[in-house]
C-alpha atoms as a PDB file:
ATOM      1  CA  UNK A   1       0.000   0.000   0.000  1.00  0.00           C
ATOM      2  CA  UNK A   2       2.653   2.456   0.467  1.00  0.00           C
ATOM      3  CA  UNK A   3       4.352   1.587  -2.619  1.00  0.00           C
ATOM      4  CA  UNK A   4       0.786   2.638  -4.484  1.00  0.00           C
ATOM      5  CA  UNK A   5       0.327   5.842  -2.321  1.00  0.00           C
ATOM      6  CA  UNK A   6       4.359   6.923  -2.997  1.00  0.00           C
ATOM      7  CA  UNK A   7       3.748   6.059  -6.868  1.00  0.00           C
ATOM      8  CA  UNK A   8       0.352   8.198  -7.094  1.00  0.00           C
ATOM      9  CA  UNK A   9       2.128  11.168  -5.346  1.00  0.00           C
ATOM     10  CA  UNK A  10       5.512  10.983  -8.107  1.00  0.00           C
ATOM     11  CA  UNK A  11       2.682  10.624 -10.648  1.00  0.00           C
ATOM     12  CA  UNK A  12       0.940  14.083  -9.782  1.00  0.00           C
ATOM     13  CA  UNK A  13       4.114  16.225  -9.104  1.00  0.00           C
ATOM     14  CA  UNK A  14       5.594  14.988 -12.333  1.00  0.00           C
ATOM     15  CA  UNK A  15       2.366  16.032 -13.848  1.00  0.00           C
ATOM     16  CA  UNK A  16       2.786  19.498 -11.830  1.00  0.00           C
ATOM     17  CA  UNK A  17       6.098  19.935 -13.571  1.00  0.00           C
ATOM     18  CA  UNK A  18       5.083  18.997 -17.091  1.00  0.00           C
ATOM     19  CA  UNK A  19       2.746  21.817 -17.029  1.00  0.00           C
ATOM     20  CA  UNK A  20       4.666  24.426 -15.411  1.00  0.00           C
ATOM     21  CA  UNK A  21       7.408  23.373 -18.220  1.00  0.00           C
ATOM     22  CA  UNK A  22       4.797  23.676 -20.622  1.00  0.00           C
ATOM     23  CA  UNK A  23       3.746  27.013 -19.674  1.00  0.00           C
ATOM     24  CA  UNK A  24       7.003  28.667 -19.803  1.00  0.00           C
ATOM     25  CA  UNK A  25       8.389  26.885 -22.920  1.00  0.00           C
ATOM     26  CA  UNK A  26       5.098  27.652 -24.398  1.00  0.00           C
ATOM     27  CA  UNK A  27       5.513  31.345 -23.086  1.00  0.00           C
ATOM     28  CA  UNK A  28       8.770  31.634 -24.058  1.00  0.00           C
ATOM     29  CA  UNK A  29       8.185  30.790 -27.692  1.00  0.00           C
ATOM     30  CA  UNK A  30       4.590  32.305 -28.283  1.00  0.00           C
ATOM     31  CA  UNK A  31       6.885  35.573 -26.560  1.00  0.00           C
ATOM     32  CA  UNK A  32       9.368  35.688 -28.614  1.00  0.00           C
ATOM     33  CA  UNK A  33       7.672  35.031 -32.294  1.00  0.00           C
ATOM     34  CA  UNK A  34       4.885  38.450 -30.251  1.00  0.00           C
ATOM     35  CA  UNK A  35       7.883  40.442 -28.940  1.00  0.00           C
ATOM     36  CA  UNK A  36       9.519  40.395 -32.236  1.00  0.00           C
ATOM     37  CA  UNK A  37       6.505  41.684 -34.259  1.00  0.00           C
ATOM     38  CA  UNK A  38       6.246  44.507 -31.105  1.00  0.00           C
ATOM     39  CA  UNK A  39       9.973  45.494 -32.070  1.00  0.00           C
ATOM     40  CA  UNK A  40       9.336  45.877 -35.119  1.00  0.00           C
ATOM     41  CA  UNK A  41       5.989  47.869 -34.938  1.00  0.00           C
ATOM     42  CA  UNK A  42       8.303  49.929 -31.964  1.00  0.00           C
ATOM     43  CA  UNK A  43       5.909  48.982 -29.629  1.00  0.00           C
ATOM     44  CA  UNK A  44       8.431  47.738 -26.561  1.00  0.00           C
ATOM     45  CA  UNK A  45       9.380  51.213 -25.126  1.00  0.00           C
ATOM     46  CA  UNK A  46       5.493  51.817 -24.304  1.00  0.00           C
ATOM     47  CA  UNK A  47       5.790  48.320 -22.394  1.00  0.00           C
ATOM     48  CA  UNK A  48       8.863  49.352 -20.544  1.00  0.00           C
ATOM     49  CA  UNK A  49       6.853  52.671 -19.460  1.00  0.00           C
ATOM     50  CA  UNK A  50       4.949  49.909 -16.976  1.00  0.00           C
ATOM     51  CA  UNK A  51       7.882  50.485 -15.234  1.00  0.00           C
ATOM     52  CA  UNK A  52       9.276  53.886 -15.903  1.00  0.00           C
ATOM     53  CA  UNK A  53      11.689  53.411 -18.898  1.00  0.00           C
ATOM     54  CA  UNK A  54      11.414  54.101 -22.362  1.00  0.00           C
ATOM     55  CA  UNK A  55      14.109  51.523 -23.432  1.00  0.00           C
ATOM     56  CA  UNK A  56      12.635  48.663 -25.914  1.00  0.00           C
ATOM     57  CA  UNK A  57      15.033  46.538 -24.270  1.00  0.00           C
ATOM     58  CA  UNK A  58      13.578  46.730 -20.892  1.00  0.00           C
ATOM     59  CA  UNK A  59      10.378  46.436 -22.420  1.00  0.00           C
ATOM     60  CA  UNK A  60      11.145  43.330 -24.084  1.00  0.00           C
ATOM     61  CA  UNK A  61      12.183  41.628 -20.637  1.00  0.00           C
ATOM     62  CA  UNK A  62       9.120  42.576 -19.144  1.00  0.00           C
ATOM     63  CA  UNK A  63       7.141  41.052 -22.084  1.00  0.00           C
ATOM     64  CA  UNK A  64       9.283  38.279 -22.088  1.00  0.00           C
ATOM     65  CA  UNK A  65       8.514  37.729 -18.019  1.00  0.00           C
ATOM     66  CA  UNK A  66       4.502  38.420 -18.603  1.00  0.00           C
ATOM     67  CA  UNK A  67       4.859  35.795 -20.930  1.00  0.00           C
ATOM     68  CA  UNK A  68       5.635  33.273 -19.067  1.00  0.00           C
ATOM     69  CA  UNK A  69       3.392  34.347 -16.571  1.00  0.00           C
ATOM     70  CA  UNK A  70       0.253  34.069 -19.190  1.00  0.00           C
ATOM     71  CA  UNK A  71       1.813  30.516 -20.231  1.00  0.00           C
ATOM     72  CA  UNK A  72       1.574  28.669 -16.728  1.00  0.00           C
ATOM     73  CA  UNK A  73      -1.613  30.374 -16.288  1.00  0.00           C
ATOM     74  CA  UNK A  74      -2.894  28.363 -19.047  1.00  0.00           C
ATOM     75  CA  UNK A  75      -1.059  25.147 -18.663  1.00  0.00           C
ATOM     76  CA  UNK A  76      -1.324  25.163 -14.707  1.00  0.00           C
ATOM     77  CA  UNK A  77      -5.153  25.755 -14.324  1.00  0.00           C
ATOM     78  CA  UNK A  78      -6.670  24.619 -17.925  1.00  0.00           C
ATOM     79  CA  UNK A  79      -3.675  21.634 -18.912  1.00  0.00           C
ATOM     80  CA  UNK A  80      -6.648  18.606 -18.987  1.00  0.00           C
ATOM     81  CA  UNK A  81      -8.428  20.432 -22.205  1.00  0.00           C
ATOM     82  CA  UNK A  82      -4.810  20.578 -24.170  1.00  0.00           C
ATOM     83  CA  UNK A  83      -5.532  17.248 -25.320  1.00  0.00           C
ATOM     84  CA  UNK A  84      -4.575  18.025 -29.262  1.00  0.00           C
ATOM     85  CA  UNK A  85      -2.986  20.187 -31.896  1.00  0.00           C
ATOM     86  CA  UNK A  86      -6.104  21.387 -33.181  1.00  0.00           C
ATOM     87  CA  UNK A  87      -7.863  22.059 -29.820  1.00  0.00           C
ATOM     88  CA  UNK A  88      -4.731  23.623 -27.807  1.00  0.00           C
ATOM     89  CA  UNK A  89      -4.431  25.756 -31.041  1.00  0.00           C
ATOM     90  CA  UNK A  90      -7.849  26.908 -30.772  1.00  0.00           C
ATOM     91  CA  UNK A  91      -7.881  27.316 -26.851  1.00  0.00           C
ATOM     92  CA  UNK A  92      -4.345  29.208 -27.228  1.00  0.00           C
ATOM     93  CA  UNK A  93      -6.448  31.454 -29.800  1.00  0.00           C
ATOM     94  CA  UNK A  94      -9.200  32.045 -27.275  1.00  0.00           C
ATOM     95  CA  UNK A  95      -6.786  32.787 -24.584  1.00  0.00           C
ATOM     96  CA  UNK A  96      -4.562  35.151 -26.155  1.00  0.00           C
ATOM     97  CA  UNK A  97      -7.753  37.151 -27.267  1.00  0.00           C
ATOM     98  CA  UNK A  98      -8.935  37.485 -23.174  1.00  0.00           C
ATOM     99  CA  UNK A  99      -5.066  38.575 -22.878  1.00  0.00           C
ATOM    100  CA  UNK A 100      -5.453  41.285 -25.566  1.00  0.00           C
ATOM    101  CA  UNK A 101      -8.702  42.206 -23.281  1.00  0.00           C
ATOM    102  CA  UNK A 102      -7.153  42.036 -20.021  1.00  0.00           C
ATOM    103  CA  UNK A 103      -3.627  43.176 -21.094  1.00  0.00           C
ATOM    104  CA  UNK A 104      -3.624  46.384 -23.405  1.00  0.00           C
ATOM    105  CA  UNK A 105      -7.038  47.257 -23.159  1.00  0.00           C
ATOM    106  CA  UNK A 106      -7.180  47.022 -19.676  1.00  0.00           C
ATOM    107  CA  UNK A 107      -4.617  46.509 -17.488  1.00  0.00           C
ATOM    108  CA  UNK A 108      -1.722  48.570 -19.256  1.00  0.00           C
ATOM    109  CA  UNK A 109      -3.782  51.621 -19.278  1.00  0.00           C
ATOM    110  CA  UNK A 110      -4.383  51.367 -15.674  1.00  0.00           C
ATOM    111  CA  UNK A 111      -0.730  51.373 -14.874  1.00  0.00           C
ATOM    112  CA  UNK A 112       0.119  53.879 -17.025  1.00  0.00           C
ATOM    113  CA  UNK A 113      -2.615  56.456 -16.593  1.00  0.00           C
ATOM    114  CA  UNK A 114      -4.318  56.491 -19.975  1.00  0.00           C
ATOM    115  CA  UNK A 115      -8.021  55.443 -20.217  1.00  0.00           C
ATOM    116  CA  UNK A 116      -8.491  51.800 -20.545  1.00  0.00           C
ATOM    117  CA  UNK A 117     -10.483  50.019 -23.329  1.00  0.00           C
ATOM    118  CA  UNK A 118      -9.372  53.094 -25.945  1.00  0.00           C
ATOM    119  CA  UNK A 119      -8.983  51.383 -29.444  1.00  0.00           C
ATOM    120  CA  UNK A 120      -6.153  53.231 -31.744  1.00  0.00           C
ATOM    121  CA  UNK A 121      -3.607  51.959 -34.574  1.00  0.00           C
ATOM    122  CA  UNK A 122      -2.191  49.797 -32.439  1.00  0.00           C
ATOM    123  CA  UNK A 123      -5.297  47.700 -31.596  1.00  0.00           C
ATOM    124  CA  UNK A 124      -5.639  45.667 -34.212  1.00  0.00           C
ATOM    125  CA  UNK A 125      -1.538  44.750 -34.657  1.00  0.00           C
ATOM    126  CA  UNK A 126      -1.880  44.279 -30.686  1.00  0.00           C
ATOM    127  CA  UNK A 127      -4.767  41.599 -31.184  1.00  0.00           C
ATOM    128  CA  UNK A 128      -3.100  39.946 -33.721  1.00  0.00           C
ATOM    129  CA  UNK A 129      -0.166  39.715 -31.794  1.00  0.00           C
ATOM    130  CA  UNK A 130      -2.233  38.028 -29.040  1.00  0.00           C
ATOM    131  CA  UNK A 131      -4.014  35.575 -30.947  1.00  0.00           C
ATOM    132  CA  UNK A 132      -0.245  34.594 -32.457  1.00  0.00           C
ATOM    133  CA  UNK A 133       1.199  34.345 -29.325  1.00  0.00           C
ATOM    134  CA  UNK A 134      -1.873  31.945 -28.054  1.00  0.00           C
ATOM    135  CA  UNK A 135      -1.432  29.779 -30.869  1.00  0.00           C
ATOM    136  CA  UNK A 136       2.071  29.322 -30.317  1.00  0.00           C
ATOM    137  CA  UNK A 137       1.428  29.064 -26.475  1.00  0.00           C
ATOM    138  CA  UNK A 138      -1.185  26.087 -27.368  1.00  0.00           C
ATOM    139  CA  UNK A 139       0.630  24.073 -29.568  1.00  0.00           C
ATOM    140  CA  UNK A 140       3.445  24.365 -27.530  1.00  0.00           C
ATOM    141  CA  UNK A 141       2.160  23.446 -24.605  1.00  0.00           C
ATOM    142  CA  UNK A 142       0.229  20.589 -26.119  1.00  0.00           C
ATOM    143  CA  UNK A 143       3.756  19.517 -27.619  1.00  0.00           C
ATOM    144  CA  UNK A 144       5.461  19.274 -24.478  1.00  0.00           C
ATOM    145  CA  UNK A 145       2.029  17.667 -22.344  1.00  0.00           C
ATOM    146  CA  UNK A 146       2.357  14.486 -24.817  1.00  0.00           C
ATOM    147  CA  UNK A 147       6.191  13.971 -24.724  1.00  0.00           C
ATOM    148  CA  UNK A 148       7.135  10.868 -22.614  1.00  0.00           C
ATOM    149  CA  UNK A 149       8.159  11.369 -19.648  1.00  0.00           C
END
């Protein structure tokens, strides 16, 4: 009996750390393919003005960090319906669009004093960021949930 009760316990911390290794692998890479298209559309400094700077480098470590963040929330609380390509694709769509709610809509213009759910030129390029990153973050995090362990 204790040989069944140490087994089940190994079993559900391994599966602990196969999501949280999902989540920031699948952060990491949704992250960098997002923060990329933000360099390039020069939108890092106005992430780094979260906390005080202007430098697109700083802003690109904070993205890199929220990404992450984002990622285990998704693999930590929802890993049971990442049970496919097609579906953790689709659920990393979804999710990334509640980010683009929650994150420059909302949030972002809360900590940095503008008025929150204000749509501009960047809206659109900031959604499709999003839903890229989800995708990436879903399929990622799929990949990683069916290797062997």
């Amino acid at each position: 009996m204790t040989t069944t009760t140490r087994k089940a316990e190994v079993t559900t911390s391994s599966g602990f750390g196969r999501r949280v290794l999902a989540g920031t692998l699948g952060g990491i890479a949704g992250g960098l393919v997002f923060g990329l298209l933000m360099l390039m559309m020069g939108m890092l400094p106005m992430i780094a003005s979260m906390v005080g700077s202007s430098s697109a480098e700083v802003g690109f470590g904070i993205h890199l960090v929220i990404s992450i963040g984002i990622g285990l929330g998704l693999t930590v609380l929802f890993a049971r319906l990442l049970d496919g390509y097609i579906r953790g694709l689709v659920i990393g769509l979804v999710y990334g669009a509640i980010w683009w709610v929650l994150g420059p809509l909302l949030m972002m213009p809360l900590m940095t004093g503008m008025t929150p759910f204000t749509f501009d030129a960047s809206s659109l390029p900031s959604l499709v960021g999003h839903l890229i990153y989800g995708g990436i973050l879903g399929v990622v995090a799929v990949r990683v949930l069916r290797q062997r362990r």
